[in-house]
PDB file of N, CA and C in Angstrom:
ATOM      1  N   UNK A   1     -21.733  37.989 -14.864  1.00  0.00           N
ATOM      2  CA  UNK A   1     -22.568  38.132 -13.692  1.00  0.00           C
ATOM      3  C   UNK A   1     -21.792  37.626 -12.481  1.00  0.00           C
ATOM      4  N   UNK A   2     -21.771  38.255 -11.355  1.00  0.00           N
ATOM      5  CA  UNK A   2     -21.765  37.833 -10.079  1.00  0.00           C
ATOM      6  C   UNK A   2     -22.647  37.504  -9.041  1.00  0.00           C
ATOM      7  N   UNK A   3     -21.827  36.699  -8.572  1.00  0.00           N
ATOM      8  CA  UNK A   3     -22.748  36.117  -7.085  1.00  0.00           C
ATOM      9  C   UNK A   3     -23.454  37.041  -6.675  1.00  0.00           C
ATOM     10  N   UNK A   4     -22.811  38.249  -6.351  1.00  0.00           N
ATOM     11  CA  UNK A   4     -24.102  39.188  -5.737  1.00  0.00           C
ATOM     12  C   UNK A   4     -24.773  39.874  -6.595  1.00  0.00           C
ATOM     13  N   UNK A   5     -24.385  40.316  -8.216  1.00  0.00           N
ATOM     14  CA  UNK A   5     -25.444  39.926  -8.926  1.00  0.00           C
ATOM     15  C   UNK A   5     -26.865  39.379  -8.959  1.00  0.00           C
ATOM     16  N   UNK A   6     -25.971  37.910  -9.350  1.00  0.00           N
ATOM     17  CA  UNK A   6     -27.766  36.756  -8.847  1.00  0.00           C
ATOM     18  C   UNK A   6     -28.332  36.969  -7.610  1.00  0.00           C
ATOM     19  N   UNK A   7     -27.793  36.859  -6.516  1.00  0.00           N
ATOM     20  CA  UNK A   7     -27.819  37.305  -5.421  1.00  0.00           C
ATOM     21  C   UNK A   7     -29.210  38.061  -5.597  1.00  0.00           C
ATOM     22  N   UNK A   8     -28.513  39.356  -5.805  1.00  0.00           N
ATOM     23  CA  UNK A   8     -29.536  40.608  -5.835  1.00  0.00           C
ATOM     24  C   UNK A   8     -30.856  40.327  -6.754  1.00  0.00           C
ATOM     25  N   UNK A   9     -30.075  39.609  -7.542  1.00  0.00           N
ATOM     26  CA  UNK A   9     -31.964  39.467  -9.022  1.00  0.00           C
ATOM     27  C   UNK A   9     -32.863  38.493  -8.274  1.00  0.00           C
ATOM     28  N   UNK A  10     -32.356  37.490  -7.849  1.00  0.00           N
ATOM     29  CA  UNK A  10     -32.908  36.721  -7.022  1.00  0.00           C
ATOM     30  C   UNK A  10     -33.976  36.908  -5.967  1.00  0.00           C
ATOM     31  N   UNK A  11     -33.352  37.931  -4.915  1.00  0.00           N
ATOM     32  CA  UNK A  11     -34.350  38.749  -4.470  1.00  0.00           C
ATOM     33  C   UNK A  11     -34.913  39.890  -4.489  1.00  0.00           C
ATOM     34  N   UNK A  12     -35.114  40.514  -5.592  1.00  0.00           N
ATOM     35  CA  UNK A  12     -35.784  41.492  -6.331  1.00  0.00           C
ATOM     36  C   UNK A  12     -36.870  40.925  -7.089  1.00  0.00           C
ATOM     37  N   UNK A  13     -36.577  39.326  -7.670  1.00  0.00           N
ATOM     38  CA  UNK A  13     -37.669  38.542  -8.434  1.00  0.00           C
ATOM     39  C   UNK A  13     -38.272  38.469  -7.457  1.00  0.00           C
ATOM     40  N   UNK A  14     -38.228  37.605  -6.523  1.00  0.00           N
ATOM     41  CA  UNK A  14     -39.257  37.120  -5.175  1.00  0.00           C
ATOM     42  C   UNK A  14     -39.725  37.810  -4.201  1.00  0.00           C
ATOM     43  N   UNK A  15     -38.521  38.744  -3.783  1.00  0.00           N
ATOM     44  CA  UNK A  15     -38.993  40.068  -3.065  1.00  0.00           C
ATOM     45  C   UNK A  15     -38.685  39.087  -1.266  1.00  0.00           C
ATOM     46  N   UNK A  16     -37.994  37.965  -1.567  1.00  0.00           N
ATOM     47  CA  UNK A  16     -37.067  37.648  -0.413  1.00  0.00           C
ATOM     48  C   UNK A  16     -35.845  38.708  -0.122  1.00  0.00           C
ATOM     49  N   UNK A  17     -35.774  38.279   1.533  1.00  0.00           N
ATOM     50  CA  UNK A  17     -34.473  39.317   2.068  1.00  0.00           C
ATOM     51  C   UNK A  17     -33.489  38.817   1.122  1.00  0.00           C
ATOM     52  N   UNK A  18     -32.226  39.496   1.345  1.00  0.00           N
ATOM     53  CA  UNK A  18     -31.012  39.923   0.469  1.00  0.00           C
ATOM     54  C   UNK A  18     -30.268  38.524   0.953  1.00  0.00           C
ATOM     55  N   UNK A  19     -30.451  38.307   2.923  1.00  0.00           N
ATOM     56  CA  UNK A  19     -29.589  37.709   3.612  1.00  0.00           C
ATOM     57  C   UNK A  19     -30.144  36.015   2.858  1.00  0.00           C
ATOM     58  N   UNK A  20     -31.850  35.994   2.616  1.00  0.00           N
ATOM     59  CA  UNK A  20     -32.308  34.381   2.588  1.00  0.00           C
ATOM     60  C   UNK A  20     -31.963  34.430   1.196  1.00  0.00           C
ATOM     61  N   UNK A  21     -31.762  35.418   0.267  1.00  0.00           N
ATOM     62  CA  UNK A  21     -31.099  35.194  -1.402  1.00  0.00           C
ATOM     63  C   UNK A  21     -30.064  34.519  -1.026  1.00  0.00           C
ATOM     64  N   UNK A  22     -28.835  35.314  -0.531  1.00  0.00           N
ATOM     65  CA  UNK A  22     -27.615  34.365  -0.607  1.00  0.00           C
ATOM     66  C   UNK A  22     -27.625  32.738   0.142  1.00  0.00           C
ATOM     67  N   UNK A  23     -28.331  32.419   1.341  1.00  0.00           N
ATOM     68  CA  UNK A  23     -28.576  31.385   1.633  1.00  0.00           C
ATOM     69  C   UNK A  23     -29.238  30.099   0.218  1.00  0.00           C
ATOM     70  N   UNK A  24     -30.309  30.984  -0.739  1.00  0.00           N
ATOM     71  CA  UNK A  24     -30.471  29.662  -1.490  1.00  0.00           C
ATOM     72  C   UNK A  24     -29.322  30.027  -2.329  1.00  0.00           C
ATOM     73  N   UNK A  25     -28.630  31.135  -2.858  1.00  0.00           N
ATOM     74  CA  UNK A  25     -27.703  30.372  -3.758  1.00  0.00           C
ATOM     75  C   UNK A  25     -26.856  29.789  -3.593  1.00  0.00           C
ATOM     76  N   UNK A  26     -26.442  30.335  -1.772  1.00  0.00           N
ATOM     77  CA  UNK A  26     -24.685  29.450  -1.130  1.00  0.00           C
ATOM     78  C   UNK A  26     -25.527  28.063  -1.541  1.00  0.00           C
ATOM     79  N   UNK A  27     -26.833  27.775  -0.893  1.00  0.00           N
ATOM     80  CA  UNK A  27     -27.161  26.236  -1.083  1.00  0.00           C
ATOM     81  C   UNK A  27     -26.922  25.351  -2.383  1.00  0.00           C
ATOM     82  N   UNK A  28     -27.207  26.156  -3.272  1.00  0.00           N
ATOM     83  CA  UNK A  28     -28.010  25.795  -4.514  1.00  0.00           C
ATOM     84  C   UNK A  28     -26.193  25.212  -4.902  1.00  0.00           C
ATOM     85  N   UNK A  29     -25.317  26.188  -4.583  1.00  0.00           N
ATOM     86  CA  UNK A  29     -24.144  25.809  -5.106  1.00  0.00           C
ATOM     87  C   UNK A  29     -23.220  25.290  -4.473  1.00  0.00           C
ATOM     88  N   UNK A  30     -23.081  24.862  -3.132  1.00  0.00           N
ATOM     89  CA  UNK A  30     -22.774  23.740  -2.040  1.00  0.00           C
ATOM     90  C   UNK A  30     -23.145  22.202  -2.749  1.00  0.00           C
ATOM     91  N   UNK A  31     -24.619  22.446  -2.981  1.00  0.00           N
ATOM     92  CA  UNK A  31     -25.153  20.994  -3.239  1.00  0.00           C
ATOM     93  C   UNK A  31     -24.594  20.647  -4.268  1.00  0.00           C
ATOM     94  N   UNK A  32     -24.763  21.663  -6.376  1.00  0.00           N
ATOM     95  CA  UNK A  32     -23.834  21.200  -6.566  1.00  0.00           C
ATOM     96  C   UNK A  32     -22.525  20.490  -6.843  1.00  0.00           C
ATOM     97  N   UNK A  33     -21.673  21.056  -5.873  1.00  0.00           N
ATOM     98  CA  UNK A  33     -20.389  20.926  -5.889  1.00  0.00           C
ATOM     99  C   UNK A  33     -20.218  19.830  -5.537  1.00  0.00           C
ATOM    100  N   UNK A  34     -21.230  19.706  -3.718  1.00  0.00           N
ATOM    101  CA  UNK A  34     -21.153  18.241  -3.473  1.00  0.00           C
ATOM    102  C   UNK A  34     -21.773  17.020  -4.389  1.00  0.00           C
ATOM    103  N   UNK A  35     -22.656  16.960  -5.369  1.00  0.00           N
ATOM    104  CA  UNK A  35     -22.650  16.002  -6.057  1.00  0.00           C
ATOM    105  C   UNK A  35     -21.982  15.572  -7.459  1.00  0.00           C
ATOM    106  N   UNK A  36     -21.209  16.871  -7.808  1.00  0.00           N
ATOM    107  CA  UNK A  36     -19.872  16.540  -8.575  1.00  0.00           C
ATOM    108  C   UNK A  36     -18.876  15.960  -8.163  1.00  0.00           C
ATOM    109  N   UNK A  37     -18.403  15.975  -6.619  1.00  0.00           N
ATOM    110  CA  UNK A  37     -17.448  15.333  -6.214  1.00  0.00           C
ATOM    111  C   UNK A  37     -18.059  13.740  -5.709  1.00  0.00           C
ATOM    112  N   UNK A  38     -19.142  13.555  -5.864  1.00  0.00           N
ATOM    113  CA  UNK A  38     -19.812  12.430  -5.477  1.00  0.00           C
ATOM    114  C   UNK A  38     -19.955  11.578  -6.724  1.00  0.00           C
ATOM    115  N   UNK A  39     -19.331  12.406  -7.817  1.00  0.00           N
ATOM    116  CA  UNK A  39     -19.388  11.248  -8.808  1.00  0.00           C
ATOM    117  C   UNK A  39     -20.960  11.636  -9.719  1.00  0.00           C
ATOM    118  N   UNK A  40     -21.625  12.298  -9.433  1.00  0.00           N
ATOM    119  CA  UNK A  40     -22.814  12.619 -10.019  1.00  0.00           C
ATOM    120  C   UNK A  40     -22.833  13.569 -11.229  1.00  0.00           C
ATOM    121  N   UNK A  41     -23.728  13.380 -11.382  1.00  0.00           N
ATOM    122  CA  UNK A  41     -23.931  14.013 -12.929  1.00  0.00           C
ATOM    123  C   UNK A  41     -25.141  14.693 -12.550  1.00  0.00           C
ATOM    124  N   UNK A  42     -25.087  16.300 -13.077  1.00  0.00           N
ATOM    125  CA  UNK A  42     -26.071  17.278 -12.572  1.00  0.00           C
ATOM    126  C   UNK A  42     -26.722  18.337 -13.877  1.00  0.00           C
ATOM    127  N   UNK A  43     -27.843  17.520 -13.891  1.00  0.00           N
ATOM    128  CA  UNK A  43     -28.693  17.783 -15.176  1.00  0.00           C
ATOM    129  C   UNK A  43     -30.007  18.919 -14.721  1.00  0.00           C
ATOM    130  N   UNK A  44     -29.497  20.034 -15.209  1.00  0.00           N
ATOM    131  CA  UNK A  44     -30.849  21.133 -15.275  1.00  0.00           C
ATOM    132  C   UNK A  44     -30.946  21.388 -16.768  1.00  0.00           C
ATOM    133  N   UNK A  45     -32.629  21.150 -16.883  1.00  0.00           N
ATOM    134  CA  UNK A  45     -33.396  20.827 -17.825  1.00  0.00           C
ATOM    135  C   UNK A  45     -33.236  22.129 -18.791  1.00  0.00           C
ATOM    136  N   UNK A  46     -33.213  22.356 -20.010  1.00  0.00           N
ATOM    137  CA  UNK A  46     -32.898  23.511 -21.447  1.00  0.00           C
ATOM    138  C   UNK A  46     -31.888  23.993 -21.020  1.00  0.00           C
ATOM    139  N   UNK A  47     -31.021  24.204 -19.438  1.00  0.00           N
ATOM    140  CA  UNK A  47     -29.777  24.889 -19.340  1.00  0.00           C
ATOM    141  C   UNK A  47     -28.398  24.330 -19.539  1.00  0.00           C
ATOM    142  N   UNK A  48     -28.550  23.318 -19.046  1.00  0.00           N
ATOM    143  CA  UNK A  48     -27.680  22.152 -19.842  1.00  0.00           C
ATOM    144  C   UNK A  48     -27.178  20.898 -17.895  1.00  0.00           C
ATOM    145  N   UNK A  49     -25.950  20.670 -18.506  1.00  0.00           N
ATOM    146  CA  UNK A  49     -25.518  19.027 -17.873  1.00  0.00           C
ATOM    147  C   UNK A  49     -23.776  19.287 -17.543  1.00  0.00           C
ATOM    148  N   UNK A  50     -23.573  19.200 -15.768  1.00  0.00           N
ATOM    149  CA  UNK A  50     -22.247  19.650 -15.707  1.00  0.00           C
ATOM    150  C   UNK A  50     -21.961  17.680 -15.113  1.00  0.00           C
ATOM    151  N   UNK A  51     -20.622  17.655 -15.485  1.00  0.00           N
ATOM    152  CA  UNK A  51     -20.126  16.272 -14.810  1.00  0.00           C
ATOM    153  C   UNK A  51     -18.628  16.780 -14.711  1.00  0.00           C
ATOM    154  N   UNK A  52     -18.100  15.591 -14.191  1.00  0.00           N
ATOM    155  CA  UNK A  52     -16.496  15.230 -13.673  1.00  0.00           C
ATOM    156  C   UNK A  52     -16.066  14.660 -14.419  1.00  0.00           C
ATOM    157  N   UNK A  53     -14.859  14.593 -15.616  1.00  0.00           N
ATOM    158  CA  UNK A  53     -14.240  13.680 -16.076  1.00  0.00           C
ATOM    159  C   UNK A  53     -12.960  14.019 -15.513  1.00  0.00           C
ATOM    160  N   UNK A  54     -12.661  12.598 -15.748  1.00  0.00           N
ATOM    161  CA  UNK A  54     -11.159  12.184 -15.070  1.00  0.00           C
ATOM    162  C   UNK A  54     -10.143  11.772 -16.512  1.00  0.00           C
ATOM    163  N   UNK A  55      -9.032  12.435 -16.223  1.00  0.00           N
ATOM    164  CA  UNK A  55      -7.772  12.499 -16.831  1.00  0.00           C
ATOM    165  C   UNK A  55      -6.943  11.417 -16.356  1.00  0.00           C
ATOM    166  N   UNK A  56      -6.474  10.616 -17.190  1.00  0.00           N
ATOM    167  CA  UNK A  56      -4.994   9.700 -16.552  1.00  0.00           C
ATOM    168  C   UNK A  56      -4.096  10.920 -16.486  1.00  0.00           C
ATOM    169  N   UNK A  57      -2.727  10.203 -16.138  1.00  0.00           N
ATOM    170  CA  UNK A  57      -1.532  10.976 -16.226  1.00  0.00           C
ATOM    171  C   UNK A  57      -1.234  10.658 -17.586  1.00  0.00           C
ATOM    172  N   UNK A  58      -0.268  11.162 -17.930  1.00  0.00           N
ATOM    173  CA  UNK A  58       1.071  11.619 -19.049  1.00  0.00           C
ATOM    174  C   UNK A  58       2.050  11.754 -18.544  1.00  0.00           C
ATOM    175  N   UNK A  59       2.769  11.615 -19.688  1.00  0.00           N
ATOM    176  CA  UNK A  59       4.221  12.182 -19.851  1.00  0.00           C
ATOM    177  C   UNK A  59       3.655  12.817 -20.935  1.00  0.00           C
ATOM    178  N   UNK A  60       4.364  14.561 -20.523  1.00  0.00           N
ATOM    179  CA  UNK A  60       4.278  15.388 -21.859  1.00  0.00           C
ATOM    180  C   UNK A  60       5.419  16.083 -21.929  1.00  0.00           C
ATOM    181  N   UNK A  61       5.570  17.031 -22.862  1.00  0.00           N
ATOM    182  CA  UNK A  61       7.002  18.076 -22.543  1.00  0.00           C
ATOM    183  C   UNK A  61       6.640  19.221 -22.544  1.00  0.00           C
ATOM    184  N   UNK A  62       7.694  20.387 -22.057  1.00  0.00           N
ATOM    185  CA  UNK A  62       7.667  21.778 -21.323  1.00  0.00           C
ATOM    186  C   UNK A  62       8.035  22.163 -23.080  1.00  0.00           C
ATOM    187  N   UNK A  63       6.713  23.275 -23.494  1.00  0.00           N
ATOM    188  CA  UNK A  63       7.084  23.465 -24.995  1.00  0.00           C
ATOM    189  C   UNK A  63       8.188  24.982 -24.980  1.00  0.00           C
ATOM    190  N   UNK A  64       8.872  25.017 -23.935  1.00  0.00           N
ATOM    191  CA  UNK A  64       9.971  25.660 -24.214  1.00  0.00           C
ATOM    192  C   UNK A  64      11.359  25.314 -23.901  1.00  0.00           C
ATOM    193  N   UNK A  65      11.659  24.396 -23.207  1.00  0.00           N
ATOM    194  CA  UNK A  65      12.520  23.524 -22.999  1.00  0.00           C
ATOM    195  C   UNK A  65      12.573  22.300 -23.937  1.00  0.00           C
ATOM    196  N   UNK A  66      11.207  21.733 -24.233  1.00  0.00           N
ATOM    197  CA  UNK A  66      11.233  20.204 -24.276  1.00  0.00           C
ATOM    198  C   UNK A  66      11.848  19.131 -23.873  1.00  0.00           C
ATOM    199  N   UNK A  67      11.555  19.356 -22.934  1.00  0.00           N
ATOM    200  CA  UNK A  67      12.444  18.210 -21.584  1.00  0.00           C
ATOM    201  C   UNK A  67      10.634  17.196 -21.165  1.00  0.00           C
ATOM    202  N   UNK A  68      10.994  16.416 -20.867  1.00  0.00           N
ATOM    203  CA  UNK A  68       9.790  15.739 -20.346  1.00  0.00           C
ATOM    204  C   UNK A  68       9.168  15.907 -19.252  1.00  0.00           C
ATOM    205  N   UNK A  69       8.052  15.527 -19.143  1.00  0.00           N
ATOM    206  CA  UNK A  69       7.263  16.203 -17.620  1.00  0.00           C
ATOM    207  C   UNK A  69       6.153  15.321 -17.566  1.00  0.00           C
ATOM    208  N   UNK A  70       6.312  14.728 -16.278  1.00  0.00           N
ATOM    209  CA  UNK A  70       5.204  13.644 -15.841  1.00  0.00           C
ATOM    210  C   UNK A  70       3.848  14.725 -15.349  1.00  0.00           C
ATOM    211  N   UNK A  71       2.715  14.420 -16.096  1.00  0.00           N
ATOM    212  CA  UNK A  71       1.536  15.171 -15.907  1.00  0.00           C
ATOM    213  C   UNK A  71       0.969  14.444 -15.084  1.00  0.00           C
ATOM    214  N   UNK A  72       0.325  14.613 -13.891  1.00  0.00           N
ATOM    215  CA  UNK A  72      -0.454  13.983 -13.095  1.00  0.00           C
ATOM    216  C   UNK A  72      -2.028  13.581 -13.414  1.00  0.00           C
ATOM    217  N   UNK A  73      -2.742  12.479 -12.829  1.00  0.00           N
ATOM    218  CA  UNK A  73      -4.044  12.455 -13.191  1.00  0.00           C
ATOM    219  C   UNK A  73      -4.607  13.820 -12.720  1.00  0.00           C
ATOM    220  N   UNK A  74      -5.875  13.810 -13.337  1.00  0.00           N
ATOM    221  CA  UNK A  74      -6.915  15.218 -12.639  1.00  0.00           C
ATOM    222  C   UNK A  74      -8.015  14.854 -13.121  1.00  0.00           C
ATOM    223  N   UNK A  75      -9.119  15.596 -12.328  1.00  0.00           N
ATOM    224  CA  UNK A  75     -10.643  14.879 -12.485  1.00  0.00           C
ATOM    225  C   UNK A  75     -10.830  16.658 -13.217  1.00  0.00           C
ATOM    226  N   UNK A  76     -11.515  17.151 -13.920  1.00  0.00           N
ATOM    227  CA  UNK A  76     -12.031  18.264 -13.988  1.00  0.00           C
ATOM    228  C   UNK A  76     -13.675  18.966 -14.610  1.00  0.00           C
ATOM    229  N   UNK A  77     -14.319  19.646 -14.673  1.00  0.00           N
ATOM    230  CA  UNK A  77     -15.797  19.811 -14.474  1.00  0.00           C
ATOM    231  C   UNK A  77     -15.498  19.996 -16.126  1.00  0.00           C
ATOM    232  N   UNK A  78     -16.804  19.412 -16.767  1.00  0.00           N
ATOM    233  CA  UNK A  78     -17.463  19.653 -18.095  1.00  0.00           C
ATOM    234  C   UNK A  78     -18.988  20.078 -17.917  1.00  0.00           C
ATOM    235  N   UNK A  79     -18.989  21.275 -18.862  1.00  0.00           N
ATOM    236  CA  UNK A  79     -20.917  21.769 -19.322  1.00  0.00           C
ATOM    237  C   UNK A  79     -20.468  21.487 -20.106  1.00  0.00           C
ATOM    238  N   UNK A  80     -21.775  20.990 -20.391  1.00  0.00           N
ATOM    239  CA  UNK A  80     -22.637  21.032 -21.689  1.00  0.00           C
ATOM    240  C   UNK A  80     -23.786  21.780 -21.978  1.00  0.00           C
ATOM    241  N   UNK A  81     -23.574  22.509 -22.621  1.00  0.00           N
ATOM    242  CA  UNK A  81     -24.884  23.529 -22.858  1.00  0.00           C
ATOM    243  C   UNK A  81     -26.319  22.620 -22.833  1.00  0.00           C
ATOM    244  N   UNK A  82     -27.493  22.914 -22.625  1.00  0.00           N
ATOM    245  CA  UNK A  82     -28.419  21.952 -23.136  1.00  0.00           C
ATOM    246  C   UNK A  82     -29.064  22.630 -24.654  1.00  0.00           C
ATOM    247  N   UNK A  83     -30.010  21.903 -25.102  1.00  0.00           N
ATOM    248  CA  UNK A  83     -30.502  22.576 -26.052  1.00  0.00           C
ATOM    249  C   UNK A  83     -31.666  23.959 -25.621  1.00  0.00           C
ATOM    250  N   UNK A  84     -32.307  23.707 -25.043  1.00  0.00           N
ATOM    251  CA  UNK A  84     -32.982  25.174 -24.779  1.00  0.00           C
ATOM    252  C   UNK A  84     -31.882  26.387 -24.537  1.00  0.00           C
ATOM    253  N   UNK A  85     -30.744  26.536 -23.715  1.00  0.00           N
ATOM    254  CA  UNK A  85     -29.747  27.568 -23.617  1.00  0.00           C
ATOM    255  C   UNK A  85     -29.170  27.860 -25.025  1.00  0.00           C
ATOM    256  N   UNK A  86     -28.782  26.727 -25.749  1.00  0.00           N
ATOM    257  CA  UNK A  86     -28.177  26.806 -27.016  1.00  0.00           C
ATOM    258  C   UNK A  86     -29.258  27.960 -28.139  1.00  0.00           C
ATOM    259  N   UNK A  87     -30.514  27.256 -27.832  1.00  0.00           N
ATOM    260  CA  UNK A  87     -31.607  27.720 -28.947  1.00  0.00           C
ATOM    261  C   UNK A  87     -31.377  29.301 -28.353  1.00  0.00           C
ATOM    262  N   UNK A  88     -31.459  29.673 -27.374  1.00  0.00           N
ATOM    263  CA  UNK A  88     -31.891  30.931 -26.738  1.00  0.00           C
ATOM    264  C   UNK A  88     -30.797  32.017 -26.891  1.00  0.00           C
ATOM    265  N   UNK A  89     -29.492  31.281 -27.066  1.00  0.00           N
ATOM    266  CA  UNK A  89     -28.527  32.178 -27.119  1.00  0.00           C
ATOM    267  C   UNK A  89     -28.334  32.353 -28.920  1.00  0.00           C
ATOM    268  N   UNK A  90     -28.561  31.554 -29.590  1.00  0.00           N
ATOM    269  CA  UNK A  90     -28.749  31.446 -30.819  1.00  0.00           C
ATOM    270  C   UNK A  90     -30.062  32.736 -31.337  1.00  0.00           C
ATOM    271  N   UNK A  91     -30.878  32.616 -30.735  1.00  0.00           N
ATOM    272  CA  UNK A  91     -32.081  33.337 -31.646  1.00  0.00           C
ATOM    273  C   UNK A  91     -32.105  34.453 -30.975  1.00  0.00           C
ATOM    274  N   UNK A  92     -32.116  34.568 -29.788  1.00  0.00           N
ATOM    275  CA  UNK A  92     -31.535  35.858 -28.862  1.00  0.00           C
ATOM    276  C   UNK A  92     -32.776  36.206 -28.307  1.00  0.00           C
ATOM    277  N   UNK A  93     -33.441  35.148 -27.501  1.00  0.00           N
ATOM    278  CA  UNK A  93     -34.210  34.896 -26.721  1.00  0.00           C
ATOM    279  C   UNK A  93     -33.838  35.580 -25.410  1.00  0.00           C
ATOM    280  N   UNK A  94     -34.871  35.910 -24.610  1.00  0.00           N
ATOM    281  CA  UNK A  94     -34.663  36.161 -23.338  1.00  0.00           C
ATOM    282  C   UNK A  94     -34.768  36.036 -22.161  1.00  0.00           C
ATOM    283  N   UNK A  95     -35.474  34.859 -22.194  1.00  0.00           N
ATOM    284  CA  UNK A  95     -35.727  33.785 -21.181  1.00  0.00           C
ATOM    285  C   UNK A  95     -36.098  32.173 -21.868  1.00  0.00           C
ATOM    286  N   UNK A  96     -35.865  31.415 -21.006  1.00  0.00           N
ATOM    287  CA  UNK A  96     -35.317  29.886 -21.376  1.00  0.00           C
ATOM    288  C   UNK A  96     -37.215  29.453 -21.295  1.00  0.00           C
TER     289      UNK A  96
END
């Protein structure tokens, strides 16, 4: 699916303009972003739970050379499915 995808289902469900669809999803996914980088943990209920974990650095090696290579830290996004998405994609449900 794409943005204008949802976009479009979005306001076809509600029967909002096309222009105030993309406004709640730019929102919906601004906010988000901003509370992943805030260190937050962002829990929607049967769909699941996205967070930030953070990586130290390494030293690892280039597996075609094998020469060594300083890996830098990195923070990067984890889902977790929740259990209602899990059940739904499992039994082949069609709404949560």
């Amino acid at each position: 699916m794409t943005k204008y995808e949802l976009v479009t289902a979005l306001a076809k469900k509600t029967g909002i303009p096309l222009r105030r669809a993309y406004i709640v999803v730019d929102t919906f996914f601004e906010r988000l972003t901003r509370a992943l980088m805030n260190g937050e943990k962002v829990q929607i209920r049967n769909f699941g739970n996205l967070e930030v974990r953070h990586y130290d650095g390494y030293t690892g090696r280039n597996p075609k050379t094998g020469q060594k290579v300083k890996v830098s830290p990195k923070r990067l996004p984890l889902f977790k499915a929740g259990l209602g998405l899990r059940n739904m994609l499992n039994k082949g449900q069609k709404t949560l």
